[in-house]
Every structure is written in structure tokens, then in C-alpha cells.
N, C-alpha and C. Protein backbone atom coordinates (compact mmCIF):
# COMPACT_ATOMS: atom_id res chain seq x y z
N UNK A 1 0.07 -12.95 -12.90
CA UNK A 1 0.34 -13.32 -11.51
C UNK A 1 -0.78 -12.76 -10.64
N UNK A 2 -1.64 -13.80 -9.53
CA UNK A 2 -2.36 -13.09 -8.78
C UNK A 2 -1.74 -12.45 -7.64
N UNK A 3 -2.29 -11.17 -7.08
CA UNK A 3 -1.61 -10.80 -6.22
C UNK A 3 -2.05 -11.38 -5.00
N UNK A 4 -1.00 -11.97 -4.16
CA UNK A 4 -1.05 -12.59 -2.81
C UNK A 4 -1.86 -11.84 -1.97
N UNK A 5 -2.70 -12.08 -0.83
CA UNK A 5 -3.34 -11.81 0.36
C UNK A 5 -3.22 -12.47 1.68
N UNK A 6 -2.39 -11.60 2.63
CA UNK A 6 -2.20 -12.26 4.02
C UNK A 6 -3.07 -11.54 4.97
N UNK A 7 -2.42 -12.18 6.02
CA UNK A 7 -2.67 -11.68 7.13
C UNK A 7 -1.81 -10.76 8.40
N UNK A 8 -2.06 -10.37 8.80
CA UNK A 8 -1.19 -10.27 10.56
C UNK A 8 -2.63 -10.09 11.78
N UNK A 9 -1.59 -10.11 12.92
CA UNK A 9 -2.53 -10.25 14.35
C UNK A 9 -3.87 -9.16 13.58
N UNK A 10 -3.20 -8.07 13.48
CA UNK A 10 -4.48 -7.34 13.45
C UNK A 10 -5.20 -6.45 11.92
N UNK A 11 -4.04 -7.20 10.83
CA UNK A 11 -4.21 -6.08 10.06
C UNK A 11 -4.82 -7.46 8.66
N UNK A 12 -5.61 -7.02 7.66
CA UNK A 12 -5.21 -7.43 5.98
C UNK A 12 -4.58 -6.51 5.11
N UNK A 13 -3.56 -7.73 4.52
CA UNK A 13 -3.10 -6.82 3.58
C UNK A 13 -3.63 -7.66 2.33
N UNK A 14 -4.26 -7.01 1.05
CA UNK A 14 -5.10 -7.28 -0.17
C UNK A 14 -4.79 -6.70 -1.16
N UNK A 15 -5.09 -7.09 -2.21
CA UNK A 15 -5.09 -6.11 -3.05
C UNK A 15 -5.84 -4.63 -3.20
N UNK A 16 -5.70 -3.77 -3.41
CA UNK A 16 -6.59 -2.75 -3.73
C UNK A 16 -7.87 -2.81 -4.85
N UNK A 17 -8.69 -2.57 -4.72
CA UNK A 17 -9.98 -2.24 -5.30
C UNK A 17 -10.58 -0.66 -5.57
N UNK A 18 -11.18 -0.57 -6.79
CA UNK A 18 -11.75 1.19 -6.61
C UNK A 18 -12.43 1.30 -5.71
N UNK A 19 -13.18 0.39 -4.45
CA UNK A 19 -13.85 0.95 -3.96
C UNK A 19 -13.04 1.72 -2.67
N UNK A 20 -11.69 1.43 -2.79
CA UNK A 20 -10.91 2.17 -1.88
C UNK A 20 -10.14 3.33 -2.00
N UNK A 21 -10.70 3.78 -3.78
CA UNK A 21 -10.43 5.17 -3.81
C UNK A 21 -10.43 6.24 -3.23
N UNK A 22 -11.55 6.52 -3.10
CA UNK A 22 -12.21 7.81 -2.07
C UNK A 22 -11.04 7.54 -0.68
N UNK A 23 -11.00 6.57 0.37
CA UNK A 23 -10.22 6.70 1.36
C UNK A 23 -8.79 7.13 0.88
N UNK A 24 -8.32 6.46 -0.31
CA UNK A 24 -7.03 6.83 -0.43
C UNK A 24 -7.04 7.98 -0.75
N UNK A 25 -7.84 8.74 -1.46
CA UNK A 25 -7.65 10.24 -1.79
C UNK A 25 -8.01 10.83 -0.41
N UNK A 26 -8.69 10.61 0.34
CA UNK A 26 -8.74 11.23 1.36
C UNK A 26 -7.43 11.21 2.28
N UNK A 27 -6.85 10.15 2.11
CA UNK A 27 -5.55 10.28 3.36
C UNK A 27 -4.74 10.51 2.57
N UNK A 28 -3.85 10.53 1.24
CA UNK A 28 -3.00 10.98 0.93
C UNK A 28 -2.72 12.44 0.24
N UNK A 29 -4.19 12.93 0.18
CA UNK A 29 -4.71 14.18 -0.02
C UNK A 29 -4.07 15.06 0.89
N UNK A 30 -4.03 14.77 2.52
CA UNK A 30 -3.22 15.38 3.76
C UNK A 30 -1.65 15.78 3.11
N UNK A 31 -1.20 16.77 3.17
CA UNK A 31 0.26 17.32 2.80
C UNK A 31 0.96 16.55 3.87
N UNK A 32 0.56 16.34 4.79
CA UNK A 32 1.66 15.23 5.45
C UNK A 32 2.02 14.17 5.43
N UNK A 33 0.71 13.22 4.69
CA UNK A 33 1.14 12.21 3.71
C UNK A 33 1.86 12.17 2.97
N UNK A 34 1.90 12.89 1.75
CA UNK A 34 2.44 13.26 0.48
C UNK A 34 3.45 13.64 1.21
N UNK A 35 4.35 14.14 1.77
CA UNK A 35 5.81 15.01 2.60
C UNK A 35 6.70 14.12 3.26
N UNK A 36 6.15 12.63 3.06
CA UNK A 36 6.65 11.93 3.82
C UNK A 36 7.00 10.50 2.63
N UNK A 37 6.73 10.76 1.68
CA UNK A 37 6.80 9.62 0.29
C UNK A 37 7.40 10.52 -0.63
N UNK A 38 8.04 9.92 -1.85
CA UNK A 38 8.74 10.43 -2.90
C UNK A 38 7.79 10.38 -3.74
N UNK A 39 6.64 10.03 -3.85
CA UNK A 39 6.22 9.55 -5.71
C UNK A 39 4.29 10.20 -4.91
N UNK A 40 4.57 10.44 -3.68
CA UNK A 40 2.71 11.00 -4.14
C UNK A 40 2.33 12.23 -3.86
N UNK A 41 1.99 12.98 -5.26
CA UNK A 41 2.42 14.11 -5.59
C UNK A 41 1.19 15.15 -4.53
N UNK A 42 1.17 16.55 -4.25
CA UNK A 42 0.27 17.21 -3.78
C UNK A 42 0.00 18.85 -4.55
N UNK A 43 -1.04 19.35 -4.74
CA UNK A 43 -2.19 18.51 -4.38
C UNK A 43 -2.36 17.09 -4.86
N UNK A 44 -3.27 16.08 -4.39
CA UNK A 44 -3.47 14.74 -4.89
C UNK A 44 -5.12 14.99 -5.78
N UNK A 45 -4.66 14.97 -6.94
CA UNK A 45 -6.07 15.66 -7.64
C UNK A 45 -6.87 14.39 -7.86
N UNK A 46 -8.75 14.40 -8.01
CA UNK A 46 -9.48 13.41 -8.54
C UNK A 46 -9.10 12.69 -9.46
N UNK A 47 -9.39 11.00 -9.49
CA UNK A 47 -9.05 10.39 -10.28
C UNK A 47 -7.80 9.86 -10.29
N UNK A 48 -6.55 10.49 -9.31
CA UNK A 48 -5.20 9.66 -9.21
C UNK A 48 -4.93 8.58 -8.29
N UNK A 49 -6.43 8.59 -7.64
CA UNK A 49 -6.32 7.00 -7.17
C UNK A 49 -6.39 5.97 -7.85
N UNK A 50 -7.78 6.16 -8.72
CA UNK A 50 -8.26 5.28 -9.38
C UNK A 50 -7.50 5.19 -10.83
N UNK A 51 -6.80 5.64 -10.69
CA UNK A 51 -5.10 6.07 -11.71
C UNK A 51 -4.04 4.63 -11.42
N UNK A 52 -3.67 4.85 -10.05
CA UNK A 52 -3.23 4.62 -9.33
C UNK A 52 -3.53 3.00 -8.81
N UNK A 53 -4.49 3.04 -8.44
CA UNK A 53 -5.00 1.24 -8.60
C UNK A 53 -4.68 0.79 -9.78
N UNK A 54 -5.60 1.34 -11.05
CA UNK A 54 -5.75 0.42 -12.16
C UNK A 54 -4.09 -0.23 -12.99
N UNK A 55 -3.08 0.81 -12.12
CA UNK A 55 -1.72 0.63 -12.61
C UNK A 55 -1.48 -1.08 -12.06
N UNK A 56 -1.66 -1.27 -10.88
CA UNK A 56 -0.95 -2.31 -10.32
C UNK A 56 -1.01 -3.49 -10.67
N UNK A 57 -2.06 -4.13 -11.02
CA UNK A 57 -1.80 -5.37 -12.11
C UNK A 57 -0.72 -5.62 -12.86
N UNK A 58 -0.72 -4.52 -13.80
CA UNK A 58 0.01 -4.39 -15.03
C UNK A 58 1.68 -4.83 -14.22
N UNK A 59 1.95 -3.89 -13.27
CA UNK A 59 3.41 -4.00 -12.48
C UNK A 59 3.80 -5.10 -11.81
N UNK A 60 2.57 -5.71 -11.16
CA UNK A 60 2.73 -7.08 -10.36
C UNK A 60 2.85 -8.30 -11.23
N UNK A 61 2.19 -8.11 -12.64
CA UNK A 61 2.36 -8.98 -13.83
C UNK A 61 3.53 -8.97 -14.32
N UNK A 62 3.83 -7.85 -14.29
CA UNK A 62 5.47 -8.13 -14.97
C UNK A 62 6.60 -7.97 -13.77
N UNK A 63 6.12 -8.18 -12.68
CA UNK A 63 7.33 -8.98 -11.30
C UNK A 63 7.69 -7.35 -11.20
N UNK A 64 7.12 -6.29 -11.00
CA UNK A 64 7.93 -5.34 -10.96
C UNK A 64 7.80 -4.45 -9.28
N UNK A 65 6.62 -4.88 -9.21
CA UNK A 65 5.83 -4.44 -7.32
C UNK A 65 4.62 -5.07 -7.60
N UNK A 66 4.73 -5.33 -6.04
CA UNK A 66 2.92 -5.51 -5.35
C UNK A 66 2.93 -4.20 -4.29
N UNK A 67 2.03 -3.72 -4.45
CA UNK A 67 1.06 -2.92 -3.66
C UNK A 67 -0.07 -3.69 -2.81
N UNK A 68 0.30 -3.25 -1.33
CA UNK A 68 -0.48 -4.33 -0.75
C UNK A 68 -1.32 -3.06 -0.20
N UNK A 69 -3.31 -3.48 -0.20
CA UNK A 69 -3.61 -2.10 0.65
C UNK A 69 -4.02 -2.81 2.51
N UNK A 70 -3.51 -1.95 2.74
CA UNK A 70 -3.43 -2.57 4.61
C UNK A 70 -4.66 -2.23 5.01
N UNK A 71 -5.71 -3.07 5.43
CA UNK A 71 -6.75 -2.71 6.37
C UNK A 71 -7.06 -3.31 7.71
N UNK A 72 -7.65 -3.04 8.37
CA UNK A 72 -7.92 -3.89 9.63
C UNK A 72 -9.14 -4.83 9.82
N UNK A 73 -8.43 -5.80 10.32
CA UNK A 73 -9.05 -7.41 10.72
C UNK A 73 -10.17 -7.08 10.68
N UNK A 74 -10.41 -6.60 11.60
CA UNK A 74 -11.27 -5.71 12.98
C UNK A 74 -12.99 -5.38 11.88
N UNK A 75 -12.67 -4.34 11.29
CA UNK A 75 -13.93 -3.95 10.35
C UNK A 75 -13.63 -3.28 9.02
N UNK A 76 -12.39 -4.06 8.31
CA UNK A 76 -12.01 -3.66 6.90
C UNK A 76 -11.15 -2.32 6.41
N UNK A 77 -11.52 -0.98 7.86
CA UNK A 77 -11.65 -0.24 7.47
C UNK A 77 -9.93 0.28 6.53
N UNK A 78 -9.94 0.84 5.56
CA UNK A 78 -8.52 0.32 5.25
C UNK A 78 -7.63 2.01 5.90
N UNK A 79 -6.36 1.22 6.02
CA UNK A 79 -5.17 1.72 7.14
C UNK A 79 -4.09 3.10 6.32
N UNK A 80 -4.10 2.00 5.19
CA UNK A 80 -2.76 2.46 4.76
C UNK A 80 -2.50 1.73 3.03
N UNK A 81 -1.21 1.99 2.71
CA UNK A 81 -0.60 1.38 1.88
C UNK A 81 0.57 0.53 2.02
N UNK A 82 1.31 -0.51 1.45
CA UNK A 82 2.63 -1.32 1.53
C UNK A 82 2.86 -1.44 -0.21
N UNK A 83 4.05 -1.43 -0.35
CA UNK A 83 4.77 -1.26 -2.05
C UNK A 83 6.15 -2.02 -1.48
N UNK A 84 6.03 -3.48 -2.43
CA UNK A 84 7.46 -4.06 -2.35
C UNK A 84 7.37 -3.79 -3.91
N UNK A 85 8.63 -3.21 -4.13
CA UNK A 85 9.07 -2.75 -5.31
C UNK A 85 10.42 -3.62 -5.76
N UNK A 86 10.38 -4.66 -6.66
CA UNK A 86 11.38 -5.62 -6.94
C UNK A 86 12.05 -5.22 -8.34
N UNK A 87 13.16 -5.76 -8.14
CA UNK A 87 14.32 -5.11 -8.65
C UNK A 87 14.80 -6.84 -9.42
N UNK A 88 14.38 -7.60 -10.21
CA UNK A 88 14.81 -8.81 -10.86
C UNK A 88 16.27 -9.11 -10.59
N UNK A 89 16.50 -8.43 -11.15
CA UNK A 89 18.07 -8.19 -11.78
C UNK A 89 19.09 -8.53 -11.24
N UNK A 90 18.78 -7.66 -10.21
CA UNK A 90 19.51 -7.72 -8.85
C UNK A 90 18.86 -8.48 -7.77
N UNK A 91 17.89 -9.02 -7.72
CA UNK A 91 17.68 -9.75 -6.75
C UNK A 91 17.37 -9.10 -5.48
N UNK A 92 16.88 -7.50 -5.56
CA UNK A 92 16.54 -6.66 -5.17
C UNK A 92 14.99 -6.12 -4.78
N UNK A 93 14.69 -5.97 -3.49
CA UNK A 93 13.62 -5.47 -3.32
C UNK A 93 13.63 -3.97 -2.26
N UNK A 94 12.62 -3.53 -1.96
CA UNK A 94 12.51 -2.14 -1.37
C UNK A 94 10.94 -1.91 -1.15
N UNK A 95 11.09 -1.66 0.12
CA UNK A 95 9.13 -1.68 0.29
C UNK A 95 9.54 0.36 0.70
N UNK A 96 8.12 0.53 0.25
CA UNK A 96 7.88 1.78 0.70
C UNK A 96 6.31 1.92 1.14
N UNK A 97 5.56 2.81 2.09
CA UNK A 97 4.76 2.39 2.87
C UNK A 97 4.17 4.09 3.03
N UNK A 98 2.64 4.30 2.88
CA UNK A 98 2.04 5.11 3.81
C UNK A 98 1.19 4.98 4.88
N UNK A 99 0.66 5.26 5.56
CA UNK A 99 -0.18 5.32 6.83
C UNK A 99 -1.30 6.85 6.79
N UNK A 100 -2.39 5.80 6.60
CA UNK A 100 -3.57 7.21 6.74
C UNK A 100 -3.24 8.14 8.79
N UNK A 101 -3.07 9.25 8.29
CA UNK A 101 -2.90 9.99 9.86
C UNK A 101 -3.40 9.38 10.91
N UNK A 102 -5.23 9.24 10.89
CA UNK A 102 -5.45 8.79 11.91
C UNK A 102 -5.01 7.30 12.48
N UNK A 103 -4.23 6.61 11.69
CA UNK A 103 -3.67 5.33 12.52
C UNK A 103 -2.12 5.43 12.32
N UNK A 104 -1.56 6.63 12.56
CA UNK A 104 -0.19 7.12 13.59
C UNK A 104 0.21 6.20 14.28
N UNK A 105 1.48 5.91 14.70
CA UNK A 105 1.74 5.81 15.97
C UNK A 105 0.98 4.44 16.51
N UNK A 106 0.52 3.72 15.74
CA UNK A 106 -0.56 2.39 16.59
C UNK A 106 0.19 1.04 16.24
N UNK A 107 1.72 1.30 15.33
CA UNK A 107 2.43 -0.16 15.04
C UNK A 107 2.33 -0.69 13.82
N UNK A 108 1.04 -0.14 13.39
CA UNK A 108 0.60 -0.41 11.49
C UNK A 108 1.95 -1.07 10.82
N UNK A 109 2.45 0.02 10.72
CA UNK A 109 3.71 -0.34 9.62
C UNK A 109 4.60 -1.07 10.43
N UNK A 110 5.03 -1.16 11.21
CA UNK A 110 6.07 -2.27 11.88
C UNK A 110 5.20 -3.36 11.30
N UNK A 111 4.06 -3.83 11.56
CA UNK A 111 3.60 -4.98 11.46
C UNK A 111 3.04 -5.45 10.19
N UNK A 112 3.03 -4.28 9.07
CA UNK A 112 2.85 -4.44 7.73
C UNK A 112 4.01 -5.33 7.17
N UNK A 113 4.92 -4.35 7.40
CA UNK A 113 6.46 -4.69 7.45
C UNK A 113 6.70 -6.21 7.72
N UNK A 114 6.32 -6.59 8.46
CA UNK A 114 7.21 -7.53 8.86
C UNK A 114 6.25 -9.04 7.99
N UNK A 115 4.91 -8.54 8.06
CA UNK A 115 4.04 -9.58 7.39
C UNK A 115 4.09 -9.58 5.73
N UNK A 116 4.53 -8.79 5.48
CA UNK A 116 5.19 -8.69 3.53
C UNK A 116 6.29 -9.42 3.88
N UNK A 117 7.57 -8.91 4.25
CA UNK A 117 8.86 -9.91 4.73
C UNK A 117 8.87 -11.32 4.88
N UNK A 118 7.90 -11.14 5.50
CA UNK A 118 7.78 -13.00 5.95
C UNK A 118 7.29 -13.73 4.75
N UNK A 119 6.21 -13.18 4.13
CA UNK A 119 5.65 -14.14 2.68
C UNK A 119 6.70 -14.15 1.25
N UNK A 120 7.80 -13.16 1.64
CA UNK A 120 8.51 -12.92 0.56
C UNK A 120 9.93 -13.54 0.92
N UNK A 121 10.23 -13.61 1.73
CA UNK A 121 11.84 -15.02 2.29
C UNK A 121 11.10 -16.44 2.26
């Protein structure tokens, strides 16, 4: 299965690539990242990004999550993370979501949120 790529007003959401390692270790590296998610452990040691990417194929292939990585329209720079985590069985899904610190508070995830939702009803 390829993984889908949208849009919103201001954000992309894509698949992840290694070249977005380094940022992700850098923002989820912050203990306040990690303190605010169940599954990303701290310290966040080298290499559990690129851990961490190379997993998602494998999961989105077998219908299990997409990991969407959120960046902005604007100049790529990437935001955050989005995880719809599907549940077959049940007919069940569950997104879970981080936000690099410096884009707090700016709507990110409301609008991540709602642009996964919409491609998935």
C-alpha cells in the first residue's frame, strides 16, 4: 500500500523520509516531547529515528498505521508527527500526534487532525 499524501491550508502531511531524521531526533529528544506520548522513550538515543521511519512501511502494508510527517506548505520545514493507528477488527482507529516545541500553540494539530479525518471517512 502506498502511503497517502495531503494537504491542509497550511500544513503537508507525507510520508517520512531519513532525511527527516536529525529533526525528529532533535524535537523528540526534548523531555517534553517524550512526557507527553506513551511509546517515545527518553533519552531518545541515535539511530531511533531512523529505527523508527524504516518501521512504517512494513505497518502501513499490513493496514496496521500510517504515520503521517506534518510539515509546512510554507518551506517544508517539518512540524511534527500524525499516527492513525487502525484497529481492522474492530473497525477501529486512534491517531496519536507530536508537535516539535517550537510550533506550540500555532493550531498544527487541530489542523493535522482534522486533514487525516477527512481522507479517512
Amino acid at each position: 500500500m502506498e502511503q497517502p499524501t495531503t494537504t491542509s491550508s497550511r500544513l503537508i502531511l507525507r510520508p517520512f523520509t531519513l532525511v527527516d531524521a536529525p529533526d525528529i531526533h532533535q524535537m523528540v529528544g526534548d523531555r517534553d516531547i517524550a512526557s507527553t506520548t506513551l511509546l517515545i522513550p527518553h533519552p531518545y538515543e541515535d539511530g531511533m529515528a531512523e529505527e523508527w521511519i524504516g518501521a512504517h512501511q512494513g505497518r502501513c502494508d499490513r493496514g496496521e498505521q500510517i504515520n503521517f510527517a506534518i510539515a509546512l506548505r510554507a518551506d517544508g520545514s517539518l512540524v511534527g508527527n500524525i499516527t492513525l493507528r487502525i484497529t481492522q477488527s474492530h473497525e477501529h482507529g486512534e491517531l496519536g500526534y507530536w508537535i516539535g516545541k517550537p510550533f506550540w500553540n500555532m493550531g498544527y494539530a487541530t489542523e493535522t487532525t482534522q486533514a487525516v479525518i477527512k481522507i479517512w471517512l
